[in-house]
N, C-alpha and C. Protein backbone atom coordinates (compact mmCIF):
# COMPACT_ATOMS: atom_id res chain seq x y z
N UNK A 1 111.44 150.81 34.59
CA UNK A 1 110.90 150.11 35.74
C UNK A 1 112.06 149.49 36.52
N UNK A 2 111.98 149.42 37.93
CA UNK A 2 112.88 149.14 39.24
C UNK A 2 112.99 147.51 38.42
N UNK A 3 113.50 146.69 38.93
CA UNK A 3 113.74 144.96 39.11
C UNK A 3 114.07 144.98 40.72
N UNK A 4 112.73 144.34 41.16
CA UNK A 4 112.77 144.55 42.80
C UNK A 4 113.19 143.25 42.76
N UNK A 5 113.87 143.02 43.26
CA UNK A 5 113.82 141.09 44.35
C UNK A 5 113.04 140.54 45.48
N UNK A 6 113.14 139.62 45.49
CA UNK A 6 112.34 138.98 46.59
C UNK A 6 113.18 139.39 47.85
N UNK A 7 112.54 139.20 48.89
CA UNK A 7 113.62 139.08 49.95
C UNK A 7 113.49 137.90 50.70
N UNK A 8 115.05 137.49 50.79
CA UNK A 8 115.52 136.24 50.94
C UNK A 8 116.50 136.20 52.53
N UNK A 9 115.66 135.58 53.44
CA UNK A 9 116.50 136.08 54.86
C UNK A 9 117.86 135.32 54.67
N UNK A 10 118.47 134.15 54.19
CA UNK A 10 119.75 133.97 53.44
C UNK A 10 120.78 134.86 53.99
N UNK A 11 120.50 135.88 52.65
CA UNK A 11 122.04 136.67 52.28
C UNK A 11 122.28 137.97 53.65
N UNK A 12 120.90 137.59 54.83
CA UNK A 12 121.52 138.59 55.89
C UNK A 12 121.96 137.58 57.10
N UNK A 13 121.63 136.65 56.83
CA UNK A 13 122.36 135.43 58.14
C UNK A 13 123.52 134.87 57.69
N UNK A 14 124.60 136.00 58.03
CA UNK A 14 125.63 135.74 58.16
C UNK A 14 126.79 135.83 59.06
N UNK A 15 126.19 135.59 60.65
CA UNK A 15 126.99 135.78 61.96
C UNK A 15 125.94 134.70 62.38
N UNK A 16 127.17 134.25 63.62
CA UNK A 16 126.24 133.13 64.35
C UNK A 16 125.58 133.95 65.32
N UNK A 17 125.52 135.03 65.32
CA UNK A 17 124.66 135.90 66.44
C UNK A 17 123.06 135.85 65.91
N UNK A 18 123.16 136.27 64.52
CA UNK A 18 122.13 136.37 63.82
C UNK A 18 121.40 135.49 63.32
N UNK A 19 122.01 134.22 62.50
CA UNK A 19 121.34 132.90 62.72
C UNK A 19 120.63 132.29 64.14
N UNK A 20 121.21 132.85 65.31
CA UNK A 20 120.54 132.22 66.57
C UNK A 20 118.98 132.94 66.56
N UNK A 21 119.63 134.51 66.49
CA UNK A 21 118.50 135.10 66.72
C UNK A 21 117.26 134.79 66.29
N UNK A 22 117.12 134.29 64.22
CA UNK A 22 116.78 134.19 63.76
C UNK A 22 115.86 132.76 63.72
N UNK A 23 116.79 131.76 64.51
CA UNK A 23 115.97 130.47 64.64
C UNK A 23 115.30 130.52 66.31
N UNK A 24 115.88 131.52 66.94
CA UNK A 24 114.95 131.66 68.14
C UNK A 24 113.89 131.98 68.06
N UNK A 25 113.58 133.25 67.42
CA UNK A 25 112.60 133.45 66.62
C UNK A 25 111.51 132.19 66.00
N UNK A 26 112.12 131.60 65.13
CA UNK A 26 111.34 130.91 64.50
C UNK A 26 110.40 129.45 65.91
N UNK A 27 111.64 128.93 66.70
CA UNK A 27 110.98 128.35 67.70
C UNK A 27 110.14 129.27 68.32
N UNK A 28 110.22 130.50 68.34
CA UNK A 28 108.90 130.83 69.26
C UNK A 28 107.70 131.13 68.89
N UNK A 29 107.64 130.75 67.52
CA UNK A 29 106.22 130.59 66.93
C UNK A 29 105.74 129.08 67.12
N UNK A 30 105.97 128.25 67.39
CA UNK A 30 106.04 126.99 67.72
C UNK A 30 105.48 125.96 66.74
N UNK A 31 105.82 126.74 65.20
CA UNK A 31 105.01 126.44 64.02
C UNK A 31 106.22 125.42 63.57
N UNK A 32 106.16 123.88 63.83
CA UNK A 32 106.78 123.42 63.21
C UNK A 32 107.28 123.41 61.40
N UNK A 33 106.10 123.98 60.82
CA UNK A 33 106.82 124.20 59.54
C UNK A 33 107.62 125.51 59.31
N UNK A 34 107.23 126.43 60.06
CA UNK A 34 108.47 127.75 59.64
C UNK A 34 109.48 127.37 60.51
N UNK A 35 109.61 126.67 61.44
CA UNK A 35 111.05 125.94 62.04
C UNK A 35 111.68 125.21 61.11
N UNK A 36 111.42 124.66 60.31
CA UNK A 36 112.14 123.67 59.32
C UNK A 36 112.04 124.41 58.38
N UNK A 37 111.29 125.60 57.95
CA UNK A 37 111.64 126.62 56.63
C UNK A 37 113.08 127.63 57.29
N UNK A 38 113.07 127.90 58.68
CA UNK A 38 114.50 128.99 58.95
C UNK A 38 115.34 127.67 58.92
N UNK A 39 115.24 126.48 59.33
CA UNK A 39 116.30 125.75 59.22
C UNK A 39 116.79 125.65 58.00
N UNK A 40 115.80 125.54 56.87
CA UNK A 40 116.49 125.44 55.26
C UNK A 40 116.99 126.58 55.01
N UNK A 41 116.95 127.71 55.15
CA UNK A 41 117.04 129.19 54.96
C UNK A 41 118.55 129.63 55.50
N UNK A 42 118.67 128.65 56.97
CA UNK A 42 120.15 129.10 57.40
C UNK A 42 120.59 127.91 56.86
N UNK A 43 120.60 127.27 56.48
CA UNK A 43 121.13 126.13 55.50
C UNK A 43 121.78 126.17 54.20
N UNK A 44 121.02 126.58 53.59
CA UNK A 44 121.21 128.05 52.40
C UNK A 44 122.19 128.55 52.83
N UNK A 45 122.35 129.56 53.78
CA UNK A 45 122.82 130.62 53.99
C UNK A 45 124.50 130.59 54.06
N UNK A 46 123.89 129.00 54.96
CA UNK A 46 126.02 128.52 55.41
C UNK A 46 126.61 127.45 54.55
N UNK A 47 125.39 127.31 53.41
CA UNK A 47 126.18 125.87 52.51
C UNK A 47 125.60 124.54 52.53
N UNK A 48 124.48 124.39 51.88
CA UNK A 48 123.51 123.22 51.95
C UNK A 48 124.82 122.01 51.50
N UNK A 49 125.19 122.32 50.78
CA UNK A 49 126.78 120.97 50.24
C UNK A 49 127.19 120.36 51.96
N UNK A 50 127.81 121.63 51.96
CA UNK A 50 128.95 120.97 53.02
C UNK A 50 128.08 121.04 54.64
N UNK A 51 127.09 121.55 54.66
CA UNK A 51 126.20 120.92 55.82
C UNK A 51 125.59 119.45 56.21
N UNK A 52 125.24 118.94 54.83
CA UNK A 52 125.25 118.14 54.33
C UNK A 52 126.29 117.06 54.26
N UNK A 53 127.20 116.71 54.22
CA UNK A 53 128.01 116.58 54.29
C UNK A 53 128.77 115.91 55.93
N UNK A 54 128.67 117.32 56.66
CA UNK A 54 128.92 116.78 57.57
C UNK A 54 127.93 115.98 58.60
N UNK A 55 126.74 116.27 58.26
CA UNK A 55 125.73 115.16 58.79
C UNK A 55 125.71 113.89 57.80
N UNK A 56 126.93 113.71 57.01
CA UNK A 56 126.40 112.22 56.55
C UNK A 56 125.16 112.03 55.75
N UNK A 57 124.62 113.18 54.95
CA UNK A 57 123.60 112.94 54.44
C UNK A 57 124.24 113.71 52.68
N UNK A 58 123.28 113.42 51.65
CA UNK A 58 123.13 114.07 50.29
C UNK A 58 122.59 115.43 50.35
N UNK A 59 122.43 116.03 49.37
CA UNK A 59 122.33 117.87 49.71
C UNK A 59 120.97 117.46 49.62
N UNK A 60 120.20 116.51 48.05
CA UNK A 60 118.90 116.54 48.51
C UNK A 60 118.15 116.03 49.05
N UNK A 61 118.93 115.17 50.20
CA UNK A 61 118.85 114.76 51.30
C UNK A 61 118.22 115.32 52.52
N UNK A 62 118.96 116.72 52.42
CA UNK A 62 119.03 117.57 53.28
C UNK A 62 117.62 118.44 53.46
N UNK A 63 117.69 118.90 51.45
CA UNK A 63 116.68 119.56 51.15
C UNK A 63 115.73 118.92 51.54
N UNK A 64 115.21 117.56 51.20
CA UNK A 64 113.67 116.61 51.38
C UNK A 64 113.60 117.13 52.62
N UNK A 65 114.44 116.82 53.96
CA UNK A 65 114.27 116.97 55.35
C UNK A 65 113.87 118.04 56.09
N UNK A 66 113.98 119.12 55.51
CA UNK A 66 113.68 120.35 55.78
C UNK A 66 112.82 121.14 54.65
N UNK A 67 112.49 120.69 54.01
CA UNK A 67 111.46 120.68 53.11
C UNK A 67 109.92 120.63 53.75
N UNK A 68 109.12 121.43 53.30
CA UNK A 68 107.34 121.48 53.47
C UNK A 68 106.71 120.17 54.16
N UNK A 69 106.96 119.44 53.11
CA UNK A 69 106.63 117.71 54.03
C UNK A 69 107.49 117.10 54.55
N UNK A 70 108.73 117.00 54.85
CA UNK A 70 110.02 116.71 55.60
C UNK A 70 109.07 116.47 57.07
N UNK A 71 110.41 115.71 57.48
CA UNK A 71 110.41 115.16 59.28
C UNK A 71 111.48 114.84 59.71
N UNK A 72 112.36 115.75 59.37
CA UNK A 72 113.65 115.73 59.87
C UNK A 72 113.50 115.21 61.54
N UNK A 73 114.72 114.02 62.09
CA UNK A 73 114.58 113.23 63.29
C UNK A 73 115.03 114.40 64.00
N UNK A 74 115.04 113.82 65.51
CA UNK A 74 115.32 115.12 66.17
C UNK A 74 117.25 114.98 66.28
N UNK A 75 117.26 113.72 66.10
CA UNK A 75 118.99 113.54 65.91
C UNK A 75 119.40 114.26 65.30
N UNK A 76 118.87 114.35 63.67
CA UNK A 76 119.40 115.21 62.62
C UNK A 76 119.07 116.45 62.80
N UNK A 77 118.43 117.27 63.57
CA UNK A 77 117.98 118.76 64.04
C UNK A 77 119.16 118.65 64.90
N UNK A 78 119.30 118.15 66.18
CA UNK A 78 120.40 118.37 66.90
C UNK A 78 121.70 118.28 66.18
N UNK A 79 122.19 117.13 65.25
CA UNK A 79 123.17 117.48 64.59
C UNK A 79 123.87 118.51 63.83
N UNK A 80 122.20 119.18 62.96
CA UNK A 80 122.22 119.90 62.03
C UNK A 80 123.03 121.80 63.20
N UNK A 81 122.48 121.17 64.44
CA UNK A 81 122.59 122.64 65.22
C UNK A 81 124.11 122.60 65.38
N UNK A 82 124.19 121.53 65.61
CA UNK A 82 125.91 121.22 66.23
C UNK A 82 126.88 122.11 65.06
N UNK A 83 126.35 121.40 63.43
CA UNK A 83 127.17 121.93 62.59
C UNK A 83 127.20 123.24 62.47
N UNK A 84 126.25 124.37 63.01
CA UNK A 84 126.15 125.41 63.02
C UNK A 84 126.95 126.15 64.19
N UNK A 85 127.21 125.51 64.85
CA UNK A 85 127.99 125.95 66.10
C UNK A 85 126.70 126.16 66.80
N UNK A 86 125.41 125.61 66.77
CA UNK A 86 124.84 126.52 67.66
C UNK A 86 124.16 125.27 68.45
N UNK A 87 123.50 125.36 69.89
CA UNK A 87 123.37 124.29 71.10
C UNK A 87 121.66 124.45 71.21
N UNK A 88 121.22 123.80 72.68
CA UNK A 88 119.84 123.69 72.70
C UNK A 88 119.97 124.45 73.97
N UNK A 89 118.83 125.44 73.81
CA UNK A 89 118.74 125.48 75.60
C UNK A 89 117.35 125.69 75.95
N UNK A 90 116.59 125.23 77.29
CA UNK A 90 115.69 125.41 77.28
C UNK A 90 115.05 126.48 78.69
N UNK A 91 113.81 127.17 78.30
CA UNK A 91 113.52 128.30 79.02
C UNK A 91 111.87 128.03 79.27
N UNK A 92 111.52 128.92 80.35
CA UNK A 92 110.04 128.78 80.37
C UNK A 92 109.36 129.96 79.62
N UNK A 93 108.48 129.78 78.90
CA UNK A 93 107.91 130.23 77.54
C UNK A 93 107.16 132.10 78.68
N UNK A 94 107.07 132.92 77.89
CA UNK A 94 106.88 134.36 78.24
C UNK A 94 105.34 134.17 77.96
N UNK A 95 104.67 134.34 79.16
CA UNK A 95 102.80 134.04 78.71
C UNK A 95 102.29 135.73 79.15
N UNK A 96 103.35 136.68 78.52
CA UNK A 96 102.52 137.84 78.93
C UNK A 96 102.16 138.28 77.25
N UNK A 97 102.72 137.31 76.21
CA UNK A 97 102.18 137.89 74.62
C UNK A 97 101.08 137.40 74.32
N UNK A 98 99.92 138.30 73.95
CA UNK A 98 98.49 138.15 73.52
C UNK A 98 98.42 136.83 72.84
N UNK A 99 97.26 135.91 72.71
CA UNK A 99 97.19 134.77 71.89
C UNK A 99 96.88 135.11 70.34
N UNK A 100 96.41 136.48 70.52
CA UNK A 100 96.09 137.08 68.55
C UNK A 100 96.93 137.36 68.05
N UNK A 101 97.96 137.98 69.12
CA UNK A 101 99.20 138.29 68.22
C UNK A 101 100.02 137.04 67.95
N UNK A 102 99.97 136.10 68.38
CA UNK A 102 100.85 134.80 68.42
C UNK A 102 99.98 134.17 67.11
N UNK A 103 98.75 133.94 67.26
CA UNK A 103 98.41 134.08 65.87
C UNK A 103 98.18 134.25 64.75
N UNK A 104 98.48 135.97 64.82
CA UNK A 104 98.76 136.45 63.69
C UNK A 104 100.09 136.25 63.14
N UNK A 105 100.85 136.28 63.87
CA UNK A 105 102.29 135.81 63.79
C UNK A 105 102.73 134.61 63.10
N UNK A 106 102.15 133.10 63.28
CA UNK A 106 101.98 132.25 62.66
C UNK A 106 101.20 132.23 61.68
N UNK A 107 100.46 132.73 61.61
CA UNK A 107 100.11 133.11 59.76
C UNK A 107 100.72 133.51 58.77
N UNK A 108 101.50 134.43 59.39
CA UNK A 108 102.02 135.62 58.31
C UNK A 108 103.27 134.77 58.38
N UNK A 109 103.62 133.84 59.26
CA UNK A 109 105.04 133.19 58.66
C UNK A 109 104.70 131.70 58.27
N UNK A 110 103.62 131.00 58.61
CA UNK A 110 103.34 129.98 57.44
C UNK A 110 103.30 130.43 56.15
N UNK A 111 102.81 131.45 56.08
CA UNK A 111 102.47 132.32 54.85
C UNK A 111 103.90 132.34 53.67
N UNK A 112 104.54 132.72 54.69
CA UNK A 112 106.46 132.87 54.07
C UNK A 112 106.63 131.29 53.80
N UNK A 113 106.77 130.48 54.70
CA UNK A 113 106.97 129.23 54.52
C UNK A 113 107.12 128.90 53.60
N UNK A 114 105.61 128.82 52.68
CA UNK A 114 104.83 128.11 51.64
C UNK A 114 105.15 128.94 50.23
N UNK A 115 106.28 129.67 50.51
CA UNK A 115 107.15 130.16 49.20
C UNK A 115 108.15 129.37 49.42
């Protein structure tokens, strides 16, 4: 028998091209909890220690904040972006995607989340 693994978006966010992509993504589900699950995920990805770290916080510090019940401030989101090299920008939202598919969409990634 195979030994399949889980798949863990982690070990493929490893360019800041791809981390952007990846949390753009996640803002455009507008699901505050899979926003704070890609935030732990690229967190993971670049070093929960030393992310940590440079926001002045403990690793499970970090973890609580971006964690399921977390409320990370928006200071510490903006900080947390800074340490990533990555900025805020804002756009007017694309209203030509169906509302079912935007729905289904947020399901299937709360769904991920809640692993």
């Amino acid at each position: 028998m195979t030994d399949v693994r889980e798949f863990d978006a982690a070990y493929h966010l490893d360019n800041p091209k791809v981390i952007a992509a990846y949390l753009e993504e996640a803002f455009e589900t507008g699901d505050k909890v899979f926003i704070a699950h890609a935030f732990r995920t690229v967190a993971r990805a670049r070093g929960m220690e030393e992310l940590a770290r440079n926001l002045g916080m403990s690793r499970s510090g970090l973890y609580k904040a971006l964690g399921p019940g977390g409320n990370p401030s928006f200071s510490t989101m903006l900080q947390l972006l800074s340490s990533l090299g990555m900025g805020v920008s804002v756009h007017p939202r694309q209203m030509n995607i169906a509302r079912k598919t935007m729905k289904k969409r947020r399901g299937a990634l709360r769904e991920l989340a809640k692993r």
